[in-house]
C-alpha atoms as a PDB file:
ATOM      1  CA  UNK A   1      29.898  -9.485 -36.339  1.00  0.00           C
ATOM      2  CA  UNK A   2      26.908  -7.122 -36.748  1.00  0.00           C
ATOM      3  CA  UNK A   3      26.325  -4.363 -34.339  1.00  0.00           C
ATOM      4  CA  UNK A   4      23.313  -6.496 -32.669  1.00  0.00           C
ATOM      5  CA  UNK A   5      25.377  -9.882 -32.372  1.00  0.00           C
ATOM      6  CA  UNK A   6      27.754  -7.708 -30.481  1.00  0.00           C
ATOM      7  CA  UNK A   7      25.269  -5.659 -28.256  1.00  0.00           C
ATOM      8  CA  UNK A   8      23.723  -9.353 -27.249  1.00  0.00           C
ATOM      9  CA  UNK A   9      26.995 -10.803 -26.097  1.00  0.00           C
ATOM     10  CA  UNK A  10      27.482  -7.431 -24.127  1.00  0.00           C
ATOM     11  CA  UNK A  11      24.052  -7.772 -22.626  1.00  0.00           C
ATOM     12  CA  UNK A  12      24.513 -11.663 -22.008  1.00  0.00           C
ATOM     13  CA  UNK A  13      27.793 -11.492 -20.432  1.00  0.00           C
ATOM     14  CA  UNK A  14      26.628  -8.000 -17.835  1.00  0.00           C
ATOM     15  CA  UNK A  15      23.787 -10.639 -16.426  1.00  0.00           C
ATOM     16  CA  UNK A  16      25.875 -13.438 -15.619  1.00  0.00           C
ATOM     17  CA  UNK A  17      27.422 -10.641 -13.115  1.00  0.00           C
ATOM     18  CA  UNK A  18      25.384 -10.862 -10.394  1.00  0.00           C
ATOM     19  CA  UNK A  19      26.207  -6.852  -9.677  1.00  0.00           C
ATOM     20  CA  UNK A  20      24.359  -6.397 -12.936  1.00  0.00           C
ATOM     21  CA  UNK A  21      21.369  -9.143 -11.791  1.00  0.00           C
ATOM     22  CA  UNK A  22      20.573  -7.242  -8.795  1.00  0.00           C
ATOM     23  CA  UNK A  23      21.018  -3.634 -10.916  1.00  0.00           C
ATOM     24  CA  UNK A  24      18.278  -4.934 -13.553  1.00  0.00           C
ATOM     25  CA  UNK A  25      16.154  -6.778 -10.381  1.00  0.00           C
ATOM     26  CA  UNK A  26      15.462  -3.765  -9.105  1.00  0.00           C
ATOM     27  CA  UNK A  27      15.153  -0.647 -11.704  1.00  0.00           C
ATOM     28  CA  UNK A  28      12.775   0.815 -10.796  1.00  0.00           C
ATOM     29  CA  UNK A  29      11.556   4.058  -9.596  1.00  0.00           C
ATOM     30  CA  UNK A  30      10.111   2.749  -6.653  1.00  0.00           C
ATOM     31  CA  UNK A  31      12.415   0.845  -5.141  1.00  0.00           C
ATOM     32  CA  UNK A  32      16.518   2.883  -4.970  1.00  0.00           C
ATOM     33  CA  UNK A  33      19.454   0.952  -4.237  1.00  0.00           C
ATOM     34  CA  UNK A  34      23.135   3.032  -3.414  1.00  0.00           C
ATOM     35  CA  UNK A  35      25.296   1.182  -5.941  1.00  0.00           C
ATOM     36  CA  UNK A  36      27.557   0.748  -2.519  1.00  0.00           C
ATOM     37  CA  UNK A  37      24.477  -1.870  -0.882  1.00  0.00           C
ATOM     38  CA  UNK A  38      25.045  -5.457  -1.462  1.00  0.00           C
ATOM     39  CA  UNK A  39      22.036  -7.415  -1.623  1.00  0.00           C
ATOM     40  CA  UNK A  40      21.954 -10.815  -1.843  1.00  0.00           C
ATOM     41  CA  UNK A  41      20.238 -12.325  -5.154  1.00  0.00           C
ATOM     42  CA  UNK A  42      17.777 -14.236  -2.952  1.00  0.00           C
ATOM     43  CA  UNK A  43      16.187 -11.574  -1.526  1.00  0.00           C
ATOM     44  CA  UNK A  44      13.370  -9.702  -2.094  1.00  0.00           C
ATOM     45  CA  UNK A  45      12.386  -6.148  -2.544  1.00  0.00           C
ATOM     46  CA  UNK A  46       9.133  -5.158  -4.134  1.00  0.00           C
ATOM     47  CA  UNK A  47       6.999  -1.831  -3.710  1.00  0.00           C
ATOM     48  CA  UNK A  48       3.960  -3.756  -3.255  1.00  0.00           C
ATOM     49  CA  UNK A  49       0.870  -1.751  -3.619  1.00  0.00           C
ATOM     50  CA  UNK A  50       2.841   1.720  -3.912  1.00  0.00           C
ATOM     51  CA  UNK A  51       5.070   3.438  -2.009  1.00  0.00           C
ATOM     52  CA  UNK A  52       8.789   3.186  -1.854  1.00  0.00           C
ATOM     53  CA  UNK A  53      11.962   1.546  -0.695  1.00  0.00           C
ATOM     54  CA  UNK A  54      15.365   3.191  -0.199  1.00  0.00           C
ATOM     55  CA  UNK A  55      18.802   1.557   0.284  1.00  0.00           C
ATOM     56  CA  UNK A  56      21.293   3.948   1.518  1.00  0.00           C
ATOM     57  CA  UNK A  57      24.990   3.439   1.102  1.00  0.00           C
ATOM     58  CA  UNK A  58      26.880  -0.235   2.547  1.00  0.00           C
ATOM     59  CA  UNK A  59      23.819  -2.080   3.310  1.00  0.00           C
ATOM     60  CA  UNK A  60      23.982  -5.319   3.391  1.00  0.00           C
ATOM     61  CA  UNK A  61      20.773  -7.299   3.000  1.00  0.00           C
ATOM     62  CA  UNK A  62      21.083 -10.810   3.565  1.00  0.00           C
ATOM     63  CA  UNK A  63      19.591 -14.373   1.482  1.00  0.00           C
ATOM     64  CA  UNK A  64      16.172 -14.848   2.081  1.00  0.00           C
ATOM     65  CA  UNK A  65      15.452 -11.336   3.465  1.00  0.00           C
ATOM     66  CA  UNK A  66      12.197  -9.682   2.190  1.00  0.00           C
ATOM     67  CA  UNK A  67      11.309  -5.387   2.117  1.00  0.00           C
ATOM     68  CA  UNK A  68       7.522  -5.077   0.882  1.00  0.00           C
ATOM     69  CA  UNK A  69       6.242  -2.122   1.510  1.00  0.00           C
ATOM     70  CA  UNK A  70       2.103  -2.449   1.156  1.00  0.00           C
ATOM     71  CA  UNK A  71       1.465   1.241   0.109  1.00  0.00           C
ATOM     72  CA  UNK A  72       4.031   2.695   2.790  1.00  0.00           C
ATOM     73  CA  UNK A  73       7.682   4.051   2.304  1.00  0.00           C
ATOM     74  CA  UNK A  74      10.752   1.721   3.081  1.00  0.00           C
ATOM     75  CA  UNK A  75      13.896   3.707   4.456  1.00  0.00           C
ATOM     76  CA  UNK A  76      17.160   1.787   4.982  1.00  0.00           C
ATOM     77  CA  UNK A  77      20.015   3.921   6.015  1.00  0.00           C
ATOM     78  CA  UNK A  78      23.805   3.916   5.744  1.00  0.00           C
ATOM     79  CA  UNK A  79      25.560   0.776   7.148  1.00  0.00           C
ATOM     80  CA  UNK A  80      22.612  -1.594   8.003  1.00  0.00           C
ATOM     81  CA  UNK A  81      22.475  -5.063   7.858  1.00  0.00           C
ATOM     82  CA  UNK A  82      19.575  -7.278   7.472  1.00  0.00           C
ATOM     83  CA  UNK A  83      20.254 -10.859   7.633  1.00  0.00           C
ATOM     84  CA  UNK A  84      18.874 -14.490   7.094  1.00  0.00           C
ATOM     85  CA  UNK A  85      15.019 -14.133   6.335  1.00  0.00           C
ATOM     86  CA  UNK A  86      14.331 -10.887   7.982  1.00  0.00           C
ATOM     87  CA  UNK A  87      10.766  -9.606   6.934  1.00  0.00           C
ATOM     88  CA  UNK A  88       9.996  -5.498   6.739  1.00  0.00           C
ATOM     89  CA  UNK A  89       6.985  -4.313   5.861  1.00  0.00           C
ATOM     90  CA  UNK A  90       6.225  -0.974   4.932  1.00  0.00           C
ATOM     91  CA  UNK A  91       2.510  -0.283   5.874  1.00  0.00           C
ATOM     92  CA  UNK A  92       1.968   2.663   7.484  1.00  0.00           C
ATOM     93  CA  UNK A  93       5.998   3.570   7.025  1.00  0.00           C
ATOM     94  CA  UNK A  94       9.401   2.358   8.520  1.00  0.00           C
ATOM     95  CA  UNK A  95      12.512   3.948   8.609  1.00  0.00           C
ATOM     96  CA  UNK A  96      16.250   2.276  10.243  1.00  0.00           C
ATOM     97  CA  UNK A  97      18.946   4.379  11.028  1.00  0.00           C
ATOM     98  CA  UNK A  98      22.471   4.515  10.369  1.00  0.00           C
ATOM     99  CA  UNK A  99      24.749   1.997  11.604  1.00  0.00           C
ATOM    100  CA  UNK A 100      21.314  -0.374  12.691  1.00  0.00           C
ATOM    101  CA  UNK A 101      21.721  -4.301  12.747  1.00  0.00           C
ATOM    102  CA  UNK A 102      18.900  -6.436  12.564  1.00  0.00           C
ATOM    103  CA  UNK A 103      19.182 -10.010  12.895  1.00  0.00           C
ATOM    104  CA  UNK A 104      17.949 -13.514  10.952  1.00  0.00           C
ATOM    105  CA  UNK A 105      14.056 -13.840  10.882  1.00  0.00           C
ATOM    106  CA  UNK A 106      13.402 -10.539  12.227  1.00  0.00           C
ATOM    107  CA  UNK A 107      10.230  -9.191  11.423  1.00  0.00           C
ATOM    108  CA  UNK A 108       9.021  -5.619  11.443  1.00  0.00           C
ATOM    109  CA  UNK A 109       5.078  -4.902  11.192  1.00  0.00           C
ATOM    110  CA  UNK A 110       4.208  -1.125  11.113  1.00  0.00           C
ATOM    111  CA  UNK A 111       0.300  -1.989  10.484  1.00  0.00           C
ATOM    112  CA  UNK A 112      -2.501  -3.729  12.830  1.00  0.00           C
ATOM    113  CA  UNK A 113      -5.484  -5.014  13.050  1.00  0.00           C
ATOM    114  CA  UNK A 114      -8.431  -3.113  14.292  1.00  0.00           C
ATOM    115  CA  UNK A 115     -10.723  -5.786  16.399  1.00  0.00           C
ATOM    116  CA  UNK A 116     -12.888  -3.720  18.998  1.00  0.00           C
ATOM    117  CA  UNK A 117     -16.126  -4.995  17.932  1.00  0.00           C
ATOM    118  CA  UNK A 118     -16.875  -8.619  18.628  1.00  0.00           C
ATOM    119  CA  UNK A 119     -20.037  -8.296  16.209  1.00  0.00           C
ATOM    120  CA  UNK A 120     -17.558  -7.438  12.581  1.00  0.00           C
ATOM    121  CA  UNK A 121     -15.140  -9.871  11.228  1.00  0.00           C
ATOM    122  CA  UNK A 122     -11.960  -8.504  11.879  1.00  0.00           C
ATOM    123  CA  UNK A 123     -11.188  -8.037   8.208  1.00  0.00           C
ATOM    124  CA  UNK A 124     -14.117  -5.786   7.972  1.00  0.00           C
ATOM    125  CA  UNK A 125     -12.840  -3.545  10.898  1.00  0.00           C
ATOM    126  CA  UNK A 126      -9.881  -1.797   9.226  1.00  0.00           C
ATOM    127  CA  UNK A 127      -6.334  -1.296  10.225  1.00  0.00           C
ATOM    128  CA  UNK A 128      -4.460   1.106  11.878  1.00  0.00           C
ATOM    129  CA  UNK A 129      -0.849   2.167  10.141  1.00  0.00           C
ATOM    130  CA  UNK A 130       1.038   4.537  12.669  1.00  0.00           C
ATOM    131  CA  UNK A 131       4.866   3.228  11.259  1.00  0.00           C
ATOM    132  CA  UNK A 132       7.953   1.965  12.896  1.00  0.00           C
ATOM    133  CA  UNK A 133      11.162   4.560  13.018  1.00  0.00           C
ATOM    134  CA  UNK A 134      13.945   2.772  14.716  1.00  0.00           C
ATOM    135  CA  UNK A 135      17.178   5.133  15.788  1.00  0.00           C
ATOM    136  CA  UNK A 136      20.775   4.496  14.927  1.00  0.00           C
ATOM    137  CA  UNK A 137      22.920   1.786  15.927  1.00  0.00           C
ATOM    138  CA  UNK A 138      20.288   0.220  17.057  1.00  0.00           C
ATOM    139  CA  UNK A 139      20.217  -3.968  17.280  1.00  0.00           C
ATOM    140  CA  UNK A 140      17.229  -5.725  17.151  1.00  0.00           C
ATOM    141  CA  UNK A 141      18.291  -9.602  18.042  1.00  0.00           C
ATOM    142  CA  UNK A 142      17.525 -13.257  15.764  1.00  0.00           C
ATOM    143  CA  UNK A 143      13.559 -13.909  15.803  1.00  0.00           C
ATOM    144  CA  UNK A 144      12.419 -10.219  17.590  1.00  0.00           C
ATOM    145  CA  UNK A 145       9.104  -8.813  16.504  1.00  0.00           C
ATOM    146  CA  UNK A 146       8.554  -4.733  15.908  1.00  0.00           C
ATOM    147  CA  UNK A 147       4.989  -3.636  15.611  1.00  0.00           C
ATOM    148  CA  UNK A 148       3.026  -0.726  14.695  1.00  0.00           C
ATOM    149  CA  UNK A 149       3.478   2.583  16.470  1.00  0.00           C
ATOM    150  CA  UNK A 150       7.125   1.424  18.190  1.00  0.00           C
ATOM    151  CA  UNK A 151       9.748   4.347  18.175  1.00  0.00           C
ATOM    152  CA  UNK A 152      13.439   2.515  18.423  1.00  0.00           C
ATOM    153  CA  UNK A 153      15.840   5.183  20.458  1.00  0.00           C
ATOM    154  CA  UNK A 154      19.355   5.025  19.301  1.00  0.00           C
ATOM    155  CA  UNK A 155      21.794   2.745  20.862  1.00  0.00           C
ATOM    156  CA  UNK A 156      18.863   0.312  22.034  1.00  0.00           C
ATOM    157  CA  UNK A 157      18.944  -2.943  21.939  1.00  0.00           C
ATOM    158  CA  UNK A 158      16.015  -5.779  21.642  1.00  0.00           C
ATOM    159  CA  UNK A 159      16.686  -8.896  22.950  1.00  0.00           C
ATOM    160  CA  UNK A 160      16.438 -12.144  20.639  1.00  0.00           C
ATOM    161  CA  UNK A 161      12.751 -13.120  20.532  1.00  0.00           C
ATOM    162  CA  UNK A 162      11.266 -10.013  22.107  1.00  0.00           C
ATOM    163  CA  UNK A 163       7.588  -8.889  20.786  1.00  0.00           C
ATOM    164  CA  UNK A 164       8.277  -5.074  21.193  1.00  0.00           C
ATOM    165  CA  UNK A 165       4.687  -2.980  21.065  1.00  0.00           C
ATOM    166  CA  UNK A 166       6.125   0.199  22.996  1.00  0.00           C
ATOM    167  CA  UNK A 167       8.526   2.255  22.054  1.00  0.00           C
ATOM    168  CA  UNK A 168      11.991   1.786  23.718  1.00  0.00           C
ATOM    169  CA  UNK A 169      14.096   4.875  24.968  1.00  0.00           C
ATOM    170  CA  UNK A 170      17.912   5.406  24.100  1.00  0.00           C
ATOM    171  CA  UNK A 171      20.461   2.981  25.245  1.00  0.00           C
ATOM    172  CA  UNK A 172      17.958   0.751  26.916  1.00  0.00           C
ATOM    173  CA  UNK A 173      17.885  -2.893  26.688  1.00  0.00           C
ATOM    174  CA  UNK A 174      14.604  -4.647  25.926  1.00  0.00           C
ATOM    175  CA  UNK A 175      13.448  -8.118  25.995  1.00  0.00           C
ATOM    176  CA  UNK A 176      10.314 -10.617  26.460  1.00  0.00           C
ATOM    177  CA  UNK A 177       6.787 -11.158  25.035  1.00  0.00           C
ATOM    178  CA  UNK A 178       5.754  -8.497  25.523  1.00  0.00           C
ATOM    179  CA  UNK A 179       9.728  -6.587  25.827  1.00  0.00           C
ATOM    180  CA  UNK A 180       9.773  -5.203  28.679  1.00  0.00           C
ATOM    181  CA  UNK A 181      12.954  -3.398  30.110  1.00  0.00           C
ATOM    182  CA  UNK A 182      16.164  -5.405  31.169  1.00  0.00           C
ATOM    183  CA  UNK A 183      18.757  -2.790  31.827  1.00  0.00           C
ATOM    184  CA  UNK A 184      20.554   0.451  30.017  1.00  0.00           C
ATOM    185  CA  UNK A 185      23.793   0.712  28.083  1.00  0.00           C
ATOM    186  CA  UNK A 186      26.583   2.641  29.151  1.00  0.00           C
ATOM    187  CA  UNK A 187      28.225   3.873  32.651  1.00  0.00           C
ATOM    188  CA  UNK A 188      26.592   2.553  35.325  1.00  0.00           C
END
């Protein structure tokens, strides 16, 4: 058996692995994945348009989830999960703490429209990117929407379907369209 024969059956046998799929999926300078993450071979992470995406260590990114980041920098810390069809976009930046759980078909949009003057198509008017930073062990419930400009504090939670468009203190409890507060966490 030649040196190349052997090399091929080496190389064959590391992409049936699907360790090794998800290794060779994403190489790539732009987009960093702890060899600790697990991320599911039907999701999808791609540095559109620049900028950058970052898995920290025991992430777990779910099937159908999707991480684009549109020019804008991606940050996923330690001991996240991202489940079921989950959409992040990077935009004008987003960053999830440690120990943050986001649920199925989540979606996080750290860019918006500008639309002040009724006389320019929208498209023509620009877009604002201010970012999304969301605290630790934070969790943001099945079908909740994060836009642009919303700081996360840790501890908070957002309620399943909430549209969240301010930014939500420390151990409070958010929820509605648009989330609005419900109640706090902790000692009453």
């Amino acid at each position: 058996m030649t040196h190349l024969t052997s090399f091929l059956q080496t190389l064959l046998f590391e992409l049936r692995s699907s360790s090794a799929r998800t290794r060779l999926r994403y190489a790539s300078t732009r987009v960093r994945v702890d060899p600790s993450a697990r991320v599911s071979m039907r999701a999808v992470l791609d540095a559109v348009h620049g900028g950058t995406i970052t898995i920290g260590p025991n992430v777990l990114i779910s099937r159908g989830a999707r991480i684009l980041t549109h020019g804008g920098d991606v940050e996923i810390g330690a001991d996240v999960s991202i489940n079921d069809l989950a959409i992040l976009y990077g935009h004008g930046g987003l960053r999830i703490g440690r120990g943050t759980r986001i649920a199925a078909q989540a979606l996080f949009i750290p860019s918006n429209h500008v639309f002040a003057d009724p006389d320019v198509l929208i498209k023509d008017q620009g877009e604002t990117s201010e970012g999304i930073d969301i605290g630790e062990d934070v969790w943001v419930g099945a079908g909740a929407t994060i836009l642009d400009g919303v700081r996360i504090g840790r501890g908070a939670v957002v309620a399943a379907g909430a549209v969240v468009v301010r930014s939500v203190e420390p151990y409070t409890v958010v929820g509605g369209v648009p989330a609005r507060v419900i109640s706090h966490r902790g000692p009453a």
